[in-house]
Protein backbone atom coordinates (compact mmCIF):
# COMPACT_ATOMS: atom_id res chain seq x y z
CA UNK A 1 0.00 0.00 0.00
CA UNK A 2 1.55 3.33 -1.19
CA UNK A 3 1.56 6.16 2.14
CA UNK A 4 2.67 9.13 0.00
CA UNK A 5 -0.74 10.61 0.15
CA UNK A 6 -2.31 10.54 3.25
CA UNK A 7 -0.73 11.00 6.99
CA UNK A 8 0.28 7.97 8.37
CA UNK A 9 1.15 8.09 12.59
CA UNK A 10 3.22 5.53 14.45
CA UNK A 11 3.23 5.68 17.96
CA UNK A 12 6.24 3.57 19.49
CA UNK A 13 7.24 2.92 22.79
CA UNK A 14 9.96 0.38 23.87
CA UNK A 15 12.18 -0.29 26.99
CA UNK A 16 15.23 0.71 28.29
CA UNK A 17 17.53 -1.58 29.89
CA UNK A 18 20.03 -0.92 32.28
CA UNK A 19 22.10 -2.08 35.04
CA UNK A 20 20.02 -0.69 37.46
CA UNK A 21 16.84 -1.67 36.14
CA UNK A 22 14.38 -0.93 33.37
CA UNK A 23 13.17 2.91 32.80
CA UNK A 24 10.46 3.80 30.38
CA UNK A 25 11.61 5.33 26.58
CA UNK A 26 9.72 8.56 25.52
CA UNK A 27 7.45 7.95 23.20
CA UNK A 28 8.28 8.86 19.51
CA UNK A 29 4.95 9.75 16.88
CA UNK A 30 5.74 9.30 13.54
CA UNK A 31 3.95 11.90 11.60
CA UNK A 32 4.69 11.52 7.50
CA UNK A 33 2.61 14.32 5.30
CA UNK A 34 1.97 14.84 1.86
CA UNK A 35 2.24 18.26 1.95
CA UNK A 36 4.54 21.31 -0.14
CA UNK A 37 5.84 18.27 -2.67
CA UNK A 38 9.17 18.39 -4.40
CA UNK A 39 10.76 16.91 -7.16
CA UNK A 40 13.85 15.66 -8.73
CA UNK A 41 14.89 14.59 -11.81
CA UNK A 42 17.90 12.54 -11.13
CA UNK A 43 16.98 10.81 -7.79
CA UNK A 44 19.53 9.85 -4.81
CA UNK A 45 23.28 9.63 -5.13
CA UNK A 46 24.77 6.09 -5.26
CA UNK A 47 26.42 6.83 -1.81
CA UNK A 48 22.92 7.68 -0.19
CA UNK A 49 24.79 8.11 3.59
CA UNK A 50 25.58 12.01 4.39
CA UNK A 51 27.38 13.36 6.87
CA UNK A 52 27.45 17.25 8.66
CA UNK A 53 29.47 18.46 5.70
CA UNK A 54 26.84 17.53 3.13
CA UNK A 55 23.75 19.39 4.41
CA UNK A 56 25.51 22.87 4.36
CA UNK A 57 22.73 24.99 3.97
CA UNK A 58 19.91 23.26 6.01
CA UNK A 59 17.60 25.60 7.26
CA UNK A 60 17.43 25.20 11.15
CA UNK A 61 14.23 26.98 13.16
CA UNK A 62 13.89 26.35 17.16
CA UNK A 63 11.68 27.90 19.03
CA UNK A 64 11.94 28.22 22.79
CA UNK A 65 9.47 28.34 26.20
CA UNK A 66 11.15 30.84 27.74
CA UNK A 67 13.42 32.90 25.09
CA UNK A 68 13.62 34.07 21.60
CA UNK A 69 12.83 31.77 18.58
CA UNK A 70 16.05 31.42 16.83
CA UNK A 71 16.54 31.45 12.64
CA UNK A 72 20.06 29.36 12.05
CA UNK A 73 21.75 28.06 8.86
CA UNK A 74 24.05 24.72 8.64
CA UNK A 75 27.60 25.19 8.15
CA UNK A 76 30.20 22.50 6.84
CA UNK A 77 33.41 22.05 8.63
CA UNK A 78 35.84 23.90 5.91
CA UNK A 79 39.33 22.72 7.86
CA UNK A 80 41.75 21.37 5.42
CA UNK A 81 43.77 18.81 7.21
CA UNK A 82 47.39 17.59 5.77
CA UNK A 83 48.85 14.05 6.31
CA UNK A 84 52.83 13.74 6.59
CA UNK A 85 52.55 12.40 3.61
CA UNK A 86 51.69 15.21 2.05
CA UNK A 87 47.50 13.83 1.22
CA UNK A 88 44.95 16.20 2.78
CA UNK A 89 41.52 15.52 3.54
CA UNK A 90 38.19 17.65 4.55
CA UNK A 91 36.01 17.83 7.85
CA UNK A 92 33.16 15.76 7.49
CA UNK A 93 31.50 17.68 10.33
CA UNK A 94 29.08 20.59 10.65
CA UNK A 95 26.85 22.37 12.78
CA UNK A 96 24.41 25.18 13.68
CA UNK A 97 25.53 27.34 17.00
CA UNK A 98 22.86 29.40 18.20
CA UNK A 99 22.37 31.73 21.34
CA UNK A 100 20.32 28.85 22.99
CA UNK A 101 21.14 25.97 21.03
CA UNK A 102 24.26 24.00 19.96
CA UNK A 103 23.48 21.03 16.71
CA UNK A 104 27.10 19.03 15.74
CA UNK A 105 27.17 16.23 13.31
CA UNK A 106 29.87 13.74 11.76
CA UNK A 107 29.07 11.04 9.88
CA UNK A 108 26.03 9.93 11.77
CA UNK A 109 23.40 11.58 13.88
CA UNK A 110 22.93 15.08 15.41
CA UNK A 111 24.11 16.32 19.09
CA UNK A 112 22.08 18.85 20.15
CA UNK A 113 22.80 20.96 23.66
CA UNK A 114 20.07 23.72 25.01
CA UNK A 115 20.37 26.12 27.47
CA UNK A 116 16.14 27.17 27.60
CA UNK A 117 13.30 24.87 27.40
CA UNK A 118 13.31 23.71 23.88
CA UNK A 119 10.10 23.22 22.44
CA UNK A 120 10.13 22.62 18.47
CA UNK A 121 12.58 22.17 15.97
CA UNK A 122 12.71 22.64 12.44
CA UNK A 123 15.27 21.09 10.46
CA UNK A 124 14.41 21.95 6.34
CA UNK A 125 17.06 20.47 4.12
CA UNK A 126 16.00 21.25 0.91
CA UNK A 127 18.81 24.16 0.55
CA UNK A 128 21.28 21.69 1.41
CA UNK A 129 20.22 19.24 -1.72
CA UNK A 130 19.18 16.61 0.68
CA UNK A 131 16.23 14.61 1.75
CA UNK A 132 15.34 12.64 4.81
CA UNK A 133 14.81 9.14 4.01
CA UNK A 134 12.11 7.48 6.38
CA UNK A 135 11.83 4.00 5.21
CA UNK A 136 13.80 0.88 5.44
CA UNK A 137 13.79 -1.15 2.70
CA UNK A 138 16.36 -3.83 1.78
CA UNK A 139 15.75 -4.23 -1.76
CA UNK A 140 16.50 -1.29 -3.52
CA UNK A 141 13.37 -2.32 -6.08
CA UNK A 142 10.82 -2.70 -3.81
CA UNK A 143 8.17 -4.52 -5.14
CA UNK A 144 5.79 -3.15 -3.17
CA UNK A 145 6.68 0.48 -4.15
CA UNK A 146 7.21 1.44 -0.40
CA UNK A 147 10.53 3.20 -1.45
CA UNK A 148 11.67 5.53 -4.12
CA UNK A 149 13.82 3.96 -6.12
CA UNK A 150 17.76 4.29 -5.34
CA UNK A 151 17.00 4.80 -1.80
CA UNK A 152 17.33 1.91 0.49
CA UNK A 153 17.91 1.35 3.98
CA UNK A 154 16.01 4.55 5.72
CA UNK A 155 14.82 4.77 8.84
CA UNK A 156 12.95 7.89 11.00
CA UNK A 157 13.61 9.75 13.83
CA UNK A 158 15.04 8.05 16.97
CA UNK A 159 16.61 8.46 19.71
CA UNK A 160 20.09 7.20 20.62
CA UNK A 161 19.77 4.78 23.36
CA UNK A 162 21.30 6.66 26.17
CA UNK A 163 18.59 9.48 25.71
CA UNK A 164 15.45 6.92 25.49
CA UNK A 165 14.89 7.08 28.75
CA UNK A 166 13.33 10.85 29.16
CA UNK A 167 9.17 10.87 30.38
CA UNK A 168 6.90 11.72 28.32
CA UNK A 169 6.36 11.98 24.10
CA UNK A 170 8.07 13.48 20.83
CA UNK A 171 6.35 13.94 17.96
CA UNK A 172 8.73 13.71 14.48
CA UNK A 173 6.71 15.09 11.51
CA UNK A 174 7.80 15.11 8.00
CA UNK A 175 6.53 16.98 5.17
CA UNK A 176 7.66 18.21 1.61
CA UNK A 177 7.14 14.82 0.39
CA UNK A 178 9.79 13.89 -2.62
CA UNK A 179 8.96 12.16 -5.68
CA UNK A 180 11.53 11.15 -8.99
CA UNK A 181 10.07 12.70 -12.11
CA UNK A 182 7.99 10.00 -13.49
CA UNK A 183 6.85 8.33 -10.91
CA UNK A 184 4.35 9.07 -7.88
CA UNK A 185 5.84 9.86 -4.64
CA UNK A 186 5.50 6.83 -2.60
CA UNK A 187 5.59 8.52 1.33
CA UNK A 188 10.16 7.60 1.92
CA UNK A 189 11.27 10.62 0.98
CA UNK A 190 10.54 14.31 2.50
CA UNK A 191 12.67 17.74 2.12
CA UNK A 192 11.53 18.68 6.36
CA UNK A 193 11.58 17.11 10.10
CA UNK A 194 10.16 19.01 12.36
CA UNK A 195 10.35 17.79 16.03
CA UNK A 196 7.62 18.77 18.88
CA UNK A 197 9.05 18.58 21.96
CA UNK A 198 6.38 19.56 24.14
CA UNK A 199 4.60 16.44 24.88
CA UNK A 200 8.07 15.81 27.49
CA UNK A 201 7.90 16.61 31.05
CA UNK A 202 8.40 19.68 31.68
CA UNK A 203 6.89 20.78 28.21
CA UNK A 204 10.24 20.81 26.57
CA UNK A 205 13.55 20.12 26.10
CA UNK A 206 16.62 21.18 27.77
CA UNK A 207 20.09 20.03 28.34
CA UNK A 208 21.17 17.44 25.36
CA UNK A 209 19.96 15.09 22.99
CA UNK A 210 21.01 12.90 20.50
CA UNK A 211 18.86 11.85 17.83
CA UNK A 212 19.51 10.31 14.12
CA UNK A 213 16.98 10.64 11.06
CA UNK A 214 18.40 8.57 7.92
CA UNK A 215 19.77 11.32 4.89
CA UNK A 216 19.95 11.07 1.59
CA UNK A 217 22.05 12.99 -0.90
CA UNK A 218 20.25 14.14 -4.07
CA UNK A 219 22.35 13.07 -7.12
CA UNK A 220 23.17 16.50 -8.70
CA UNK A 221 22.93 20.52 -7.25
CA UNK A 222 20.06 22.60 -7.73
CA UNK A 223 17.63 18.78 -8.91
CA UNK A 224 15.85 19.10 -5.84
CA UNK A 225 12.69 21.89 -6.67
CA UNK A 226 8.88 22.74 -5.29
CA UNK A 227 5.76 21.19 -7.62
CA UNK A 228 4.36 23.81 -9.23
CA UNK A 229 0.35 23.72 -8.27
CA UNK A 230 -2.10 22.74 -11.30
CA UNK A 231 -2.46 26.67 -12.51
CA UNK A 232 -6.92 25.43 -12.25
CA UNK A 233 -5.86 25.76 -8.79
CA UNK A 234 -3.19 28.48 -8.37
CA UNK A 235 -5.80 30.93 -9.68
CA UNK A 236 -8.65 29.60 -7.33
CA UNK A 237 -5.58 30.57 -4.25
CA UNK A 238 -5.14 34.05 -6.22
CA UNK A 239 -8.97 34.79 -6.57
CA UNK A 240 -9.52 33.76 -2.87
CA UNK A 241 -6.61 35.61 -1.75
CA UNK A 242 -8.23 38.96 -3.70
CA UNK A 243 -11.91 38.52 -2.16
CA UNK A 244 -9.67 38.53 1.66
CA UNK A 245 -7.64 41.56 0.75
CA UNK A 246 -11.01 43.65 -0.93
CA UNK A 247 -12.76 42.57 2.13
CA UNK A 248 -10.37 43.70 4.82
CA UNK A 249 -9.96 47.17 2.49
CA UNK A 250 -14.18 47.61 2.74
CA UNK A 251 -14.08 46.86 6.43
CA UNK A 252 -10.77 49.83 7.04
CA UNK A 253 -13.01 52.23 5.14
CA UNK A 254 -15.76 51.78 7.18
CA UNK A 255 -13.79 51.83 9.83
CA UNK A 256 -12.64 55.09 9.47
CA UNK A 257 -15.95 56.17 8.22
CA UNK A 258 -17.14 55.84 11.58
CA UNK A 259 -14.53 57.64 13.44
CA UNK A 260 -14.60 60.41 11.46
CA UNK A 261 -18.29 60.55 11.63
């Protein structure tokens, strides 16, 4: 059954064990919606894993309970390191540093550090030429067309294991579903996570957490762009948008009709 066009939810909850016992995981909601679709004409890059370097651009949006929302932009790790040998190599790291939030990332998984009550996050990396990839499949042609093709072995947000154990629930919503020219998006692929943090005790998160959400590289720059709406539909948008703007004109003239009265 395709899941591209409707919201599918997943509610999971597992345990935690440890030495000392057992402790309840937070529960993670899986939100996936077909919503602000995107398309690209060349699908995934062979080497589908990215790391902190790759998503230089991604648009990063927290807001907080107790301080200023905060606007950020990903930026890749430009060190040049030299071997004695003479062979150099690039960071594969990157991050977003904020006034009340710190995101790092290698080759696998965010760290995130706040210092007020974190309630959402936004992470959008369509400038960055990348996609999240939600599904695991091992068969890159899945014959139940659960995957886009060319990208196999996703997986959503989770939690790394030592961070599990925090009360209460996360919701991880996608949307800016992804489809290859051609073909129908199938519900894998999506442009935007953004992470409610809310349903935690305390109504928020703050001190660290590190989390993972499978990434895929898009196979050239500049392949990954909106769908255009059906124009039928564009010019509905613009004709409603006109009636809202001639109404709220009419009701300022009267408005001022009647103090000047």
């Amino acid at each position: 059954m395709q899941i591209g066009f409707f919201k599918t939810c997943v509610a999971t909850s597992a345990l935690c064990f440890f030495s000392a016992g057992a402790a309840q995981a937070a529960t993670i909601e899986i939100i996936r919606e077909p919503t602000n679709p995107y398309e690209t004409v060349y699908g995934m890059h062979e080497n589908t894993g990215s790391d902190g370097y790759q998503i230089d651009g991604a648009g990063i949006f927290a807001t907080f309970a107790n301080a200023p929302a905060e606007d950020l932009t990903w930026e890749a790790n430009r060190t040049i390191y030299t071997e004695p040998n003479g062979d150099t190599w690039h960071g594969i790291d990157g991050a977003a540093r904020g006034d009340n939030i710190n995101m790092f990332m290698s080759w696998d998984g965010f760290e995130m550090t706040t210092t007020s009550l974190l309630t959402s996050l936004t992470i959008d990396l369509m400038p960055s030429n990348s996609v999240f990839d939600t599904t695991f499949i091992f068969d890159d042609n899945d014959p139940n067309g659960q995957s886009t093709q060319g990208s196999s072995f996703g997986f959503a947000f989770e939690l790394y294991s030592e961070h599990q154990s925090m009360p209460g629930y996360i919701t991880a919503a996608y949307s800016g579903i992804v489809n290859v020219a051609g073909d129908a998006a199938v519900g894998d692929l999506f442009t935007t996570l953004t992470l409610d943090f809310s349903g935690l005790a305390g109504g928020g998160l703050l001190g660290s957490m590190n989390f993972r959400s499978d990434i895929d590289s898009i196979r050239y720059a500049n392949d990954l762009t909106p769908v255009p709406l059906p124009a039928s539909l564009s010019f509905l948008l613009f004709g409603l948008a006109g009636l809202g703007f001639l109404g709220r004109k009419q009701g300022s003239k009267h408005r001022i009709s009647c103090i000047t009265a």
